[in-house]
N, C-alpha and C. Protein backbone atom coordinates (compact mmCIF):
# COMPACT_ATOMS: atom_id res chain seq x y z
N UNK A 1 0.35 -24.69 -32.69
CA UNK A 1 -0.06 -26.04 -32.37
C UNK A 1 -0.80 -26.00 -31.04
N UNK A 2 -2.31 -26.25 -31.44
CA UNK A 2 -2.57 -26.49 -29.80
C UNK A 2 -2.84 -27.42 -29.13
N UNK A 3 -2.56 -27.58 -28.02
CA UNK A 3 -2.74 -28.50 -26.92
C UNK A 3 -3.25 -28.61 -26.15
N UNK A 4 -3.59 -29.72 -25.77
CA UNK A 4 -5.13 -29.92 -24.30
C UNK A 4 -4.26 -30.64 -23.46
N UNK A 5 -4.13 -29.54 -22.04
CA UNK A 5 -3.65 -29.95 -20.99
C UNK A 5 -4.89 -30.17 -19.60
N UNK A 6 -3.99 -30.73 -18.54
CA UNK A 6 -5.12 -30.41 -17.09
C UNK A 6 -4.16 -29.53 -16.42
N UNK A 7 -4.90 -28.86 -15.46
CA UNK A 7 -3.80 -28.08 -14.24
C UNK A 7 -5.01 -28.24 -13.47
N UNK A 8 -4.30 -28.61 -12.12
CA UNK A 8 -4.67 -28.98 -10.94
C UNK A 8 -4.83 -27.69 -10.08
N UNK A 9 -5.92 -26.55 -9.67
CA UNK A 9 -5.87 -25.69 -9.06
C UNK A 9 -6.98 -25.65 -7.30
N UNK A 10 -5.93 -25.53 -6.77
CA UNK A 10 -7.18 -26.54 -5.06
C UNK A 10 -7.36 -27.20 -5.12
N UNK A 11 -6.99 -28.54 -5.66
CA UNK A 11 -7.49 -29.66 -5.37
C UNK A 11 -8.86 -30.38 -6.59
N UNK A 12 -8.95 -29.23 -7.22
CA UNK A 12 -9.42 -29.43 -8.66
C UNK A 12 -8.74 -29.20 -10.22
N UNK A 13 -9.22 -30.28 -11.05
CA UNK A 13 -8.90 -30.63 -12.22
C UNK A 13 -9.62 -29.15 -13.46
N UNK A 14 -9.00 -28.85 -13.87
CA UNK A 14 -9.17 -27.96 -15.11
C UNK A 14 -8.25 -28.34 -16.48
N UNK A 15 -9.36 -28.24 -17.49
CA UNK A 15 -9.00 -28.61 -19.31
C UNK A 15 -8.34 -27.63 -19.24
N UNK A 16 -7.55 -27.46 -20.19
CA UNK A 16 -7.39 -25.51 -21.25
C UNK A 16 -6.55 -26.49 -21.84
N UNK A 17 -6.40 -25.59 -22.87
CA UNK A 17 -6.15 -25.63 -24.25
C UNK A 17 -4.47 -24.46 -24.44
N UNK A 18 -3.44 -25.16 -24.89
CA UNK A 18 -2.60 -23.63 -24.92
C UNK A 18 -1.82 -24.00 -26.37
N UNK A 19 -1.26 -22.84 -26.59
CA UNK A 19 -0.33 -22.56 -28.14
C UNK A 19 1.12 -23.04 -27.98
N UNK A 20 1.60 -22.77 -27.34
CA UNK A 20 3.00 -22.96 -26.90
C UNK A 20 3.83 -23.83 -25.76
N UNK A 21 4.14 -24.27 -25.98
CA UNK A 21 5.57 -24.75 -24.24
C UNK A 21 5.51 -23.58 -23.82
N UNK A 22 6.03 -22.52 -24.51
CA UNK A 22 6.09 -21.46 -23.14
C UNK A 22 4.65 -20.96 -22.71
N UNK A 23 3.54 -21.14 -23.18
CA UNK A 23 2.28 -20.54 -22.97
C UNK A 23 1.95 -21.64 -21.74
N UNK A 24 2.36 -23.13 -21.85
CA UNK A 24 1.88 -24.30 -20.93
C UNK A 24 2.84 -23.56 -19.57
N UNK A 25 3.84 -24.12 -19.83
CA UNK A 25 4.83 -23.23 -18.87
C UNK A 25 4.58 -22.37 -17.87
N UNK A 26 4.17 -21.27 -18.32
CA UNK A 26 3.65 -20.20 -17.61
C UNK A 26 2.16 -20.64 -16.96
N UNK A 27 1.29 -21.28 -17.42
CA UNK A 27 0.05 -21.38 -17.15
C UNK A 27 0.38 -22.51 -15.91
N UNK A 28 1.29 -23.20 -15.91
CA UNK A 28 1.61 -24.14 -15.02
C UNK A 28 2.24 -23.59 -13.91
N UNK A 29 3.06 -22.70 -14.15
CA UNK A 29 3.33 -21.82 -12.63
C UNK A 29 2.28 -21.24 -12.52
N UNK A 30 1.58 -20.70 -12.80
CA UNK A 30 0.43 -19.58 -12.32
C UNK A 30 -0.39 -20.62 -11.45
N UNK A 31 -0.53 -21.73 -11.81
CA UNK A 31 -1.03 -22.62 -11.09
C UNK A 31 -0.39 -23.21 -9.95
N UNK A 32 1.09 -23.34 -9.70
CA UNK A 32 1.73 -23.66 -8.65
C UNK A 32 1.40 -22.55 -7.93
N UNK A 33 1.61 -21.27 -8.35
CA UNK A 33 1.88 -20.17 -7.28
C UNK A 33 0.32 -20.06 -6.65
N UNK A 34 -0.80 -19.95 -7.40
CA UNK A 34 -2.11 -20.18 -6.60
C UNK A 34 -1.73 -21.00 -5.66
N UNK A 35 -1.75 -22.39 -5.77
CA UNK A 35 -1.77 -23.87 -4.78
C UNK A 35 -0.85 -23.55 -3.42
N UNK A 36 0.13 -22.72 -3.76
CA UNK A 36 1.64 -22.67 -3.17
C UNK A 36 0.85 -21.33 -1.95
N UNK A 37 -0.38 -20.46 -2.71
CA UNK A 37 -0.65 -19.28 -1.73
C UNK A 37 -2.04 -19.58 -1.39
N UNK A 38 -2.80 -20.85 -1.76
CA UNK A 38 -3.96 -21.42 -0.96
C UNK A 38 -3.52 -21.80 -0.11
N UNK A 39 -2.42 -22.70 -0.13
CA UNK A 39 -1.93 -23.67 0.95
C UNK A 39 -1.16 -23.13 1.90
N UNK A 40 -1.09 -21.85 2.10
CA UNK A 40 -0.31 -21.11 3.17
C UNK A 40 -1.47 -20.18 3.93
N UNK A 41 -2.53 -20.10 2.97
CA UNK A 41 -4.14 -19.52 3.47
C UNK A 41 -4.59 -20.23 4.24
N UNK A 42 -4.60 -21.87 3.72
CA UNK A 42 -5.13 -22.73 4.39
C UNK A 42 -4.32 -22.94 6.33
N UNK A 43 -3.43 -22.74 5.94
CA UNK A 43 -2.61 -23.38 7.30
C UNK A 43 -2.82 -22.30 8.40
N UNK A 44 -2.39 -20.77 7.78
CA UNK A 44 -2.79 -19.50 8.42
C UNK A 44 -4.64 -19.47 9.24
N UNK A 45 -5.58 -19.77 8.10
CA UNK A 45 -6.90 -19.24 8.36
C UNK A 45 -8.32 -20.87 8.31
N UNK A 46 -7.35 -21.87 9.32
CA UNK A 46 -8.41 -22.91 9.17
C UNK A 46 -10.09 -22.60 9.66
N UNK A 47 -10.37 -23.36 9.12
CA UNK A 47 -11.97 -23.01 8.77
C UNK A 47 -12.55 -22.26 8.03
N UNK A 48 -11.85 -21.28 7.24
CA UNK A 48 -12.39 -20.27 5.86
C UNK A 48 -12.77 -21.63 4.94
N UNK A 49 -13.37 -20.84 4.52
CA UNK A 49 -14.06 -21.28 3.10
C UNK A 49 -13.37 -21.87 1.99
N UNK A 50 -13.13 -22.56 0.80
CA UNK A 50 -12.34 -22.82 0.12
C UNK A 50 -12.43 -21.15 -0.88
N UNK A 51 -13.84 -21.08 -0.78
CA UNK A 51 -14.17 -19.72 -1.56
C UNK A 51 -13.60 -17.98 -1.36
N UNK A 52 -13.04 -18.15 0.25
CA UNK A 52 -12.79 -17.36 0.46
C UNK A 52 -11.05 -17.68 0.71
N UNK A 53 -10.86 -18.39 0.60
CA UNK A 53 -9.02 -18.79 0.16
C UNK A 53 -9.06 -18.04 -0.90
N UNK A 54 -9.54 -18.76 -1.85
CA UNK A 54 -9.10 -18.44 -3.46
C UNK A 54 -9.63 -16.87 -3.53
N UNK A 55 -10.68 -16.07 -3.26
CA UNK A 55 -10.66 -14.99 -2.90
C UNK A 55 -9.43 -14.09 -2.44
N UNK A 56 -9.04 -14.45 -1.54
CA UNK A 56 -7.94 -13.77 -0.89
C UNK A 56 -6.36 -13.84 -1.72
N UNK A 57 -6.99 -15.33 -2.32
CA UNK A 57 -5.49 -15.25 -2.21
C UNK A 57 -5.40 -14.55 -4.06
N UNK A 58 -6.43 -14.70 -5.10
CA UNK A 58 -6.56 -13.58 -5.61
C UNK A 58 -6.19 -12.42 -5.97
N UNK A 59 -7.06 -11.91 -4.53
CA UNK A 59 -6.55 -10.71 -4.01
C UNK A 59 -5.15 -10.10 -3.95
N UNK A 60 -4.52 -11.16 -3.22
CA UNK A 60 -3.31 -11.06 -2.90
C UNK A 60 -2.53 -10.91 -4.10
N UNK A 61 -2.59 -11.84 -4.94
CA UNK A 61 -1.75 -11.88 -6.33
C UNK A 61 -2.10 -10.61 -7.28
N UNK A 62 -2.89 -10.56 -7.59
CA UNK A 62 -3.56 -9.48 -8.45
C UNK A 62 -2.76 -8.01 -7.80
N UNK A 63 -2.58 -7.63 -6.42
CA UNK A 63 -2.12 -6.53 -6.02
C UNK A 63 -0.94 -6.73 -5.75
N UNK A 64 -0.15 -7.80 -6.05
CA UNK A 64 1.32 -7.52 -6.18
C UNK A 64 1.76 -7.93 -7.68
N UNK A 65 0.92 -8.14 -8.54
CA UNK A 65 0.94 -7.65 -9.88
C UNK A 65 1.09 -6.11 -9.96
N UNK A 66 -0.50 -5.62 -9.69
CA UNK A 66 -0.47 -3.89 -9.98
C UNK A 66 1.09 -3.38 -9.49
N UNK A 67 1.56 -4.03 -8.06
CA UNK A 67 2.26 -3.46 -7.78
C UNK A 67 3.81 -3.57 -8.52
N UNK A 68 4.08 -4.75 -8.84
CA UNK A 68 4.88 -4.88 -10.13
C UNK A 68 4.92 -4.01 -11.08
N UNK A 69 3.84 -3.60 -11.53
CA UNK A 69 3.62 -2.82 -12.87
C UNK A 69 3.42 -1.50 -12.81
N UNK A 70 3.23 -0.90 -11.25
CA UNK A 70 3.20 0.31 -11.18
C UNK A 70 5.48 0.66 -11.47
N UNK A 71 5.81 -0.55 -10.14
CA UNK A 71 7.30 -0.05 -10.65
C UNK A 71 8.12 -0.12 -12.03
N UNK A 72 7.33 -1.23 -12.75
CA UNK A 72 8.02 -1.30 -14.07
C UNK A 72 7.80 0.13 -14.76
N UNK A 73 6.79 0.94 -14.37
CA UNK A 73 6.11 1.85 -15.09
C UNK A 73 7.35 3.10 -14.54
N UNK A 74 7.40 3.53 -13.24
CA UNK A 74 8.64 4.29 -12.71
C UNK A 74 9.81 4.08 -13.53
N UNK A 75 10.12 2.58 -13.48
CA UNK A 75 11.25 2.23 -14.64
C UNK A 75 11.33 2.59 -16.22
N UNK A 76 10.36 2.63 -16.62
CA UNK A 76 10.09 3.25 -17.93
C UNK A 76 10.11 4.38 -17.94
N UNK A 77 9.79 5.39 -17.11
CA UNK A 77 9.46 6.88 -16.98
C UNK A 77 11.29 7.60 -16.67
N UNK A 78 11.95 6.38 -15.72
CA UNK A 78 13.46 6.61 -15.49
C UNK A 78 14.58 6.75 -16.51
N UNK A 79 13.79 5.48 -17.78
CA UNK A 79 14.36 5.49 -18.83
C UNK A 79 14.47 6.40 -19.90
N UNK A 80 12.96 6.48 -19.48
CA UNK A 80 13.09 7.71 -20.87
C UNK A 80 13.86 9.34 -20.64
N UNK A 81 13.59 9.35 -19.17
CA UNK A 81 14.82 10.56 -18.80
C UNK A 81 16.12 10.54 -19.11
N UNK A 82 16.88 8.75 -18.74
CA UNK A 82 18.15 9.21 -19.28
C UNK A 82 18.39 8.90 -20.22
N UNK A 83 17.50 8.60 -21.04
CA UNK A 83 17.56 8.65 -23.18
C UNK A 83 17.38 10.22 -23.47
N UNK A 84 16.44 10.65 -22.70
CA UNK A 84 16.71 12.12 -23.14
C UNK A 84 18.17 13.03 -22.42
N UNK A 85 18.35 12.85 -21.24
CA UNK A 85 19.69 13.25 -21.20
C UNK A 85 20.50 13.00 -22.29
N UNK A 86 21.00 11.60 -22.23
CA UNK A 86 21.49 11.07 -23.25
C UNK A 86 22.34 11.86 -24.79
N UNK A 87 20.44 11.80 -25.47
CA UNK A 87 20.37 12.65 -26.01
C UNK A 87 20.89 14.18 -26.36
N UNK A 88 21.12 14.83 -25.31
CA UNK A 88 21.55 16.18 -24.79
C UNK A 88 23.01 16.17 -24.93
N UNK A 89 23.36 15.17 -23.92
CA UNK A 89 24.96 15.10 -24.51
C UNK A 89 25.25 15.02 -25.91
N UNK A 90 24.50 13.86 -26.06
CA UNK A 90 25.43 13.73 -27.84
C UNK A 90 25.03 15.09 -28.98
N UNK A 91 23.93 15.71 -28.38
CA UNK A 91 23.62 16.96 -29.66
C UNK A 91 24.70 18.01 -28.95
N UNK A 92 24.81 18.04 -27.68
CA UNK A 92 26.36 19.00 -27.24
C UNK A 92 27.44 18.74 -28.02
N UNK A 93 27.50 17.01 -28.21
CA UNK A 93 28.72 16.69 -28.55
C UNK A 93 29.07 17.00 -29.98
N UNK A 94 27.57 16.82 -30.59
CA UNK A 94 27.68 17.25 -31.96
C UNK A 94 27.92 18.25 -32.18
N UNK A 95 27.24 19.12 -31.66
CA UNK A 95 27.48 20.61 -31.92
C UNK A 95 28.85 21.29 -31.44
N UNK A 96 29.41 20.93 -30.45
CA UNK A 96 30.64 21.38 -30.05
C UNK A 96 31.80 20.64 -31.44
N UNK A 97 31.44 19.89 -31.92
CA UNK A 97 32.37 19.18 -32.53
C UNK A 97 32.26 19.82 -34.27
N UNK A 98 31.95 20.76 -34.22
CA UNK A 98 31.56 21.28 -35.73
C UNK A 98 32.63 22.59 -35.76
């Protein structure tokens, strides 16, 4: 089912269109957390640009994404070690148990 919402991003109005409550949801924080890290740009760096807020702050988000996803990625790489340990035990266990 889709839906035509607004989200308010700087002080401007934007359409989109989304599938879900949880798709609106999310699209609606992504939009607080911009506003929430313009408006701390703004107070920090008066007189920048509006262009170079949203730039930065961008910036900012986008690289503590990567950086999110580099650790989820460590976490996955952690996992699969102790599935393969894991693993090791129980074919010990099997095998000892024969």
């Amino acid at each position: 089912m889709e839906q035509s919402i607004n989200i308010n991003i700087a002080g401007r109005q934007y359409p989109m269109k989304v599938n879900s409550p949880e798709s609106e949801e999310r699209i609606r924080k992504a939009a607080e957390t911009i506003n929430n890290r313009v408006d701390s740009y703004l107070k920090r760096y008066p007189g920048k640009s509006m262009t170079e807020i949203l730039s930065f702050a961008a910036l900012n988000i986008c690289k503590e994404k990567l950086e999110l996803q580099h650790e989820m990625e460590k976490m996955r790489q952690g996992e699969k070690m102790l599935l393969n340990e894991l693993e090791g035990y129980l074919d010990n266990i099997d095998k000892n148990s024969r």
